[in-house]
Protein backbone atom coordinates (compact mmCIF):
# COMPACT_ATOMS: atom_id res chain seq x y z
CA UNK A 1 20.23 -18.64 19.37
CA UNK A 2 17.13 -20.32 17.68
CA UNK A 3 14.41 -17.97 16.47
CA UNK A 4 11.73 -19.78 16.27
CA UNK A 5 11.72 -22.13 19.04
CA UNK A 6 8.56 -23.64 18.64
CA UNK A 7 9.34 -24.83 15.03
CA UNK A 8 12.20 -26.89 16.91
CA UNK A 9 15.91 -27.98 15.04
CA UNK A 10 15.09 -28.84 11.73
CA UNK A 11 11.92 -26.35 10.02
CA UNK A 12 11.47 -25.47 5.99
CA UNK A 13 9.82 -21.96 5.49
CA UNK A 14 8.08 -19.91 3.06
CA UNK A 15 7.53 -16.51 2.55
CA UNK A 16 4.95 -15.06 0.20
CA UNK A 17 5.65 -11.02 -1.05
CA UNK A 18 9.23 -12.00 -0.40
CA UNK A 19 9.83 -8.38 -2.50
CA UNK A 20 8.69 -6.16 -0.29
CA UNK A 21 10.44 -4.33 2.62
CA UNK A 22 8.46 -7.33 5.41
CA UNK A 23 8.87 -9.76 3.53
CA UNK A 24 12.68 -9.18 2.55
CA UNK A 25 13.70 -8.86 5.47
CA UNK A 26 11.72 -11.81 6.85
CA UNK A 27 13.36 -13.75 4.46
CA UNK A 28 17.10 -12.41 5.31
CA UNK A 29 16.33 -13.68 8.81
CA UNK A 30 15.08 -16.92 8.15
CA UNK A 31 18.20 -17.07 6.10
CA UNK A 32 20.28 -16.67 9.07
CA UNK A 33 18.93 -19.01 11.39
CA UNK A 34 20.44 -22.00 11.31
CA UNK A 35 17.75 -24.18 12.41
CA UNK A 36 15.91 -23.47 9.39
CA UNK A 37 17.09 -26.24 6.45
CA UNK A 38 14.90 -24.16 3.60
CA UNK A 39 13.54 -21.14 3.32
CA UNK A 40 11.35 -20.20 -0.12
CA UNK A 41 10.96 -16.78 -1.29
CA UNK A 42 8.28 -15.90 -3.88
CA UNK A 43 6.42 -12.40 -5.38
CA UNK A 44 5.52 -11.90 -8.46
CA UNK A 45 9.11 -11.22 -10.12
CA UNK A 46 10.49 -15.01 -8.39
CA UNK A 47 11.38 -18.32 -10.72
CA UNK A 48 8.14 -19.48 -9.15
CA UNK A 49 6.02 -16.31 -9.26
CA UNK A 50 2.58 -15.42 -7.48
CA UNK A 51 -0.15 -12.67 -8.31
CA UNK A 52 -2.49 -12.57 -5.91
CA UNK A 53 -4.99 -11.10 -6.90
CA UNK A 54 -4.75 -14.27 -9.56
CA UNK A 55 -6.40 -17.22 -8.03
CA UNK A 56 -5.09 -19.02 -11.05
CA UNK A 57 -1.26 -17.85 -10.32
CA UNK A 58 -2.26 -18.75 -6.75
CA UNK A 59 -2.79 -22.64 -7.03
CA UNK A 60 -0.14 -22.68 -9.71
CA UNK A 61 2.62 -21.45 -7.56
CA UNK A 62 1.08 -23.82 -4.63
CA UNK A 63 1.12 -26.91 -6.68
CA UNK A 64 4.92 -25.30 -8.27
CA UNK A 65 6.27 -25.51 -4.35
CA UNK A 66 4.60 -28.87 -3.68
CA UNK A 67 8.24 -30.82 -3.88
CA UNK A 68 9.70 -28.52 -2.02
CA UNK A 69 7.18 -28.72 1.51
CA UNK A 70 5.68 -29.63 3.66
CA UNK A 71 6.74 -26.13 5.19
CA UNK A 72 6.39 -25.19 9.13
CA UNK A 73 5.72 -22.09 8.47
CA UNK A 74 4.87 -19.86 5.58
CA UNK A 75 4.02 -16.67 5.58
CA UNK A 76 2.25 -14.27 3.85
CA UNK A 77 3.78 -10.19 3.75
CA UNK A 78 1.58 -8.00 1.01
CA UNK A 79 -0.73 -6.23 1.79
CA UNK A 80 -1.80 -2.29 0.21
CA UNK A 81 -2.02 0.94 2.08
CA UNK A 82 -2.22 3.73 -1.03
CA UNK A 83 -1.51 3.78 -4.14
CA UNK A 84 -0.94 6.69 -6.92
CA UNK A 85 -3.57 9.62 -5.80
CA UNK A 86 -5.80 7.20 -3.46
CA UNK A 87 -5.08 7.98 0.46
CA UNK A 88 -6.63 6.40 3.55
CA UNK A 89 -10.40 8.03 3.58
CA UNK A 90 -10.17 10.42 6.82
CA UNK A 91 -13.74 10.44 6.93
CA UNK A 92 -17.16 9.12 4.76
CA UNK A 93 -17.19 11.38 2.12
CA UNK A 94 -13.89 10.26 0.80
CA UNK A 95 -15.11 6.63 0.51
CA UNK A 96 -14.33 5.50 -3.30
CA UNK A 97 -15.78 1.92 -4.48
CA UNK A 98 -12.52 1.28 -6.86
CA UNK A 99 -10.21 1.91 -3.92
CA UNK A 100 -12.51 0.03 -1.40
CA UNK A 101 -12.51 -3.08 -4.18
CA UNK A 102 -8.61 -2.28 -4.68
CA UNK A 103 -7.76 -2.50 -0.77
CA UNK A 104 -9.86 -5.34 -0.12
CA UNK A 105 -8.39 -7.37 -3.28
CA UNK A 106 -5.10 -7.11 -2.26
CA UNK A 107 -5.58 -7.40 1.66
CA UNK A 108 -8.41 -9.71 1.80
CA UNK A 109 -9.33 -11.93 -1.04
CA UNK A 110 -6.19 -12.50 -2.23
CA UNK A 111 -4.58 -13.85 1.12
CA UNK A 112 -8.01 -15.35 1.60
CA UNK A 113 -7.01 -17.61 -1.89
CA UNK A 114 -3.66 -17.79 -0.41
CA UNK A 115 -4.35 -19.81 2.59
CA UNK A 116 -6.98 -21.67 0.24
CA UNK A 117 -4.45 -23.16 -1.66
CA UNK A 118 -1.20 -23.20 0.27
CA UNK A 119 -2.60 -24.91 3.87
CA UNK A 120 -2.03 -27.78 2.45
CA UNK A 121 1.57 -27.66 2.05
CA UNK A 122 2.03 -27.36 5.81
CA UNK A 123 3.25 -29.89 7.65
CA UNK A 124 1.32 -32.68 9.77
CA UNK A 125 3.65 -31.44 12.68
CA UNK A 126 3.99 -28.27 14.62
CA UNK A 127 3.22 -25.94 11.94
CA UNK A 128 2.44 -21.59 11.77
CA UNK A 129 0.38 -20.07 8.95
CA UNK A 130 1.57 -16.06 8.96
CA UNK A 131 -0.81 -13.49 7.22
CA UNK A 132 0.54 -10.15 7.91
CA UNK A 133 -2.32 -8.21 8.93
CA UNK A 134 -2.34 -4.59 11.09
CA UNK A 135 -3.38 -3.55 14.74
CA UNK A 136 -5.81 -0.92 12.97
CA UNK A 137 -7.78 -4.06 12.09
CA UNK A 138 -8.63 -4.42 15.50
CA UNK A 139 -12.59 -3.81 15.82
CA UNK A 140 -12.32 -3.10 19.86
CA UNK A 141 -9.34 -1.43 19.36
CA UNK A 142 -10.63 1.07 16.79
CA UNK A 143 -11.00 4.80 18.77
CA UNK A 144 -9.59 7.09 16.33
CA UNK A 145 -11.60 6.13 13.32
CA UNK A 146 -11.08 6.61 9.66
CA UNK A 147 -8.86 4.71 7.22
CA UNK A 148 -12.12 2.99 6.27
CA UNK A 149 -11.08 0.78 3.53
CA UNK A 150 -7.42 -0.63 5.09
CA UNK A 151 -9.45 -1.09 8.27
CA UNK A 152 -12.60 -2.73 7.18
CA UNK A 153 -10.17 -5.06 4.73
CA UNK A 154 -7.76 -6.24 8.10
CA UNK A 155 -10.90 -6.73 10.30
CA UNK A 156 -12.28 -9.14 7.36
CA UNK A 157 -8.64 -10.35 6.61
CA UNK A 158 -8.66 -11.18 10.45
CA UNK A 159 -11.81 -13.04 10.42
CA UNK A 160 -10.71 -15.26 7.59
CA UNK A 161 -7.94 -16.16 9.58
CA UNK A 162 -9.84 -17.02 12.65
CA UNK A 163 -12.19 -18.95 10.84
CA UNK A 164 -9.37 -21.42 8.76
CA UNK A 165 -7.71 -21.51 11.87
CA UNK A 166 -10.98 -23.92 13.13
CA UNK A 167 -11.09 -25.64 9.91
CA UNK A 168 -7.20 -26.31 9.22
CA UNK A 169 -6.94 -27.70 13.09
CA UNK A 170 -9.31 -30.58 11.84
CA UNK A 171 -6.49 -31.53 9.51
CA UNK A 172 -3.32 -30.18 11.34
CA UNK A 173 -3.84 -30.36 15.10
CA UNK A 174 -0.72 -28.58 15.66
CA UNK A 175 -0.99 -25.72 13.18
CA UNK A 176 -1.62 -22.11 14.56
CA UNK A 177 -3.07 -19.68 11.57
CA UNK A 178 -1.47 -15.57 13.00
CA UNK A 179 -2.49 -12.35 11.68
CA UNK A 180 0.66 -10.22 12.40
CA UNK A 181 0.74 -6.73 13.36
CA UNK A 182 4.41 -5.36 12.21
CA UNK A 183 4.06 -2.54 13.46
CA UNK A 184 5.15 1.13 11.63
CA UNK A 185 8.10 -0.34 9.76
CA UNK A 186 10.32 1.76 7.47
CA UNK A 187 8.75 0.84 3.99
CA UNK A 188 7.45 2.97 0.69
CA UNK A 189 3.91 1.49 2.39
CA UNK A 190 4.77 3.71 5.25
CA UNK A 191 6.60 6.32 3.92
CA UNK A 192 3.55 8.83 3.68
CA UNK A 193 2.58 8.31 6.92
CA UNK A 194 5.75 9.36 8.89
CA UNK A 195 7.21 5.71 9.26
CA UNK A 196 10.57 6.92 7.90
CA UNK A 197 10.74 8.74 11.16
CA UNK A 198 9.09 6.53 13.53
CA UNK A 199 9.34 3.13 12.19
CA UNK A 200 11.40 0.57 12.83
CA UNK A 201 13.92 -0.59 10.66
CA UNK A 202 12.65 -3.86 7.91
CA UNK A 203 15.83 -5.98 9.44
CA UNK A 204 14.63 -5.34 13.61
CA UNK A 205 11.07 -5.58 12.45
CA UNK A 206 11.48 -8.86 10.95
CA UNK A 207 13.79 -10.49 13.73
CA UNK A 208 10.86 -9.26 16.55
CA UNK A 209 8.41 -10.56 14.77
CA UNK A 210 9.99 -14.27 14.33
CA UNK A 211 10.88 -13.74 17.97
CA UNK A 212 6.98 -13.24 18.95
CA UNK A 213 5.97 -16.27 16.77
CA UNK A 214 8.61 -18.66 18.56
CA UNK A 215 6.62 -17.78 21.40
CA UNK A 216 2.68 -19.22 19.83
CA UNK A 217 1.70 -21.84 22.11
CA UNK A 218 0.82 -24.87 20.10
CA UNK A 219 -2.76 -24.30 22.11
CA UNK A 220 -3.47 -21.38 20.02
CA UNK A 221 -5.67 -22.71 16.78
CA UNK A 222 -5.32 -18.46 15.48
CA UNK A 223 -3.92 -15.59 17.47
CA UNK A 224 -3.77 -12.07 16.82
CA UNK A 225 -0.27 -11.08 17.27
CA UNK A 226 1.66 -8.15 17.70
CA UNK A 227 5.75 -8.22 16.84
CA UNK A 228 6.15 -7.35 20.75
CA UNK A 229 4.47 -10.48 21.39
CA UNK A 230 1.45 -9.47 23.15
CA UNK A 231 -2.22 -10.40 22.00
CA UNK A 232 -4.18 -7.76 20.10
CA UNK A 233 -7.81 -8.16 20.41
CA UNK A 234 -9.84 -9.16 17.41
């Protein structure tokens, strides 16, 4: 049964943050599918490694993968939640400006330098750009509040990808750029947050979310997606 069926019989794919608990499994999957001839994984322990948070590390790996493409789809699974003693802020007060420029490094500028560099190893033809992003990025969706920094840095993560996704169309009329709401997935990014108990496992996370991006009409210059396959609002 083909995964991706708008990628059609014969699609190369790469997946950046291939070390993570997303972007494992997304790379197991695209593994198994037979109708995908290549499938690259890279983080920053791979042959070809990336840091990015490195713009430097950033082109290098693109130009390192160059031989290998063009790719129909690559995508892009890191992204930062918490770290060591810093938390999602609850409210203002707990706003911090090292873990506000931490959060949007990692979730924003980085993958911002990501598709910099790497849309141009996508191919001419029927193509998918993937930047993980989250449903709390979601500026009309927002009615709980808080989590200031990881919201703030998907909502600009989100309008980076709606903006390339008019600029790389000039280029690659059939390319759609996707931010890509997961959902809770089982994960040490979760963890804290209950998503040991409510998540999903990384394997059925991964194989919904190819599902819902077989389903991208080639109409669609960027989409907000969610691994259910229904639209999130921006």
């Amino acid at each position: 049964m083909a995964i991706l069926k708008n990628l059609g019989t014969a699609y190369k794919a790469l997946v950046i943050g291939s070390n993570g608990a997303i972007g494992g499994a997304l790379l197991e999957a695209l593994q198994g599918d037979p109708d995908c001839t290549l499938v690259v994984g890279i983080s920053r322990s791979s042959e070809i490694s990336i840091d990015i948070t490195n713009e430097e590390s950033i082109q290098k790996a693109s130009s390192d993968l160059e031989s290998k493409g063009p790719f129909d789809l690559i995508i892009l699974a890191t992204g930062i939640l918490h770290q060591a003693q810093i938390v999602p802020e609850k409210k203002l007060d707990h706003l911090n400006m090292d873990y506000l420029q931490k959060v949007f490094a990692i979730n924003t500028f980085g993958p911002a330098l990501v598709i910099k560099h790497f849309h141009r190893l996508l191919s001419k033809k029927r193509s998918l750009f993937v930047c993980v992003s989250a449903k709390v990025g979601s500026i009309e969706d927002n009615r709980l509040g808080g989590w200031y920094s990881y919201r703030a840095s998907k909502a600009a993560l989100n309008m980076l990808i709606k903006t390339a996704g008019i600029e790389i169309r000039r280029t690659h009329p059939e390319t759609t750029v996707v931010a890509l709401h997961p959902g809770t997935v089982k994960s040490r990014l979760s963890q804290p947050f209950g998503g040991e108990k409510t998540g999903q496992v990384p394997q059925d996370a991964a194989h919904k979310m190819l599902l819902a991006l077989g389903q991208v009409p080639v109409t669609s210059q960027s989409i907000f997606l969610s691994y259910d396959g229904s639209t999130i609002p921006w």
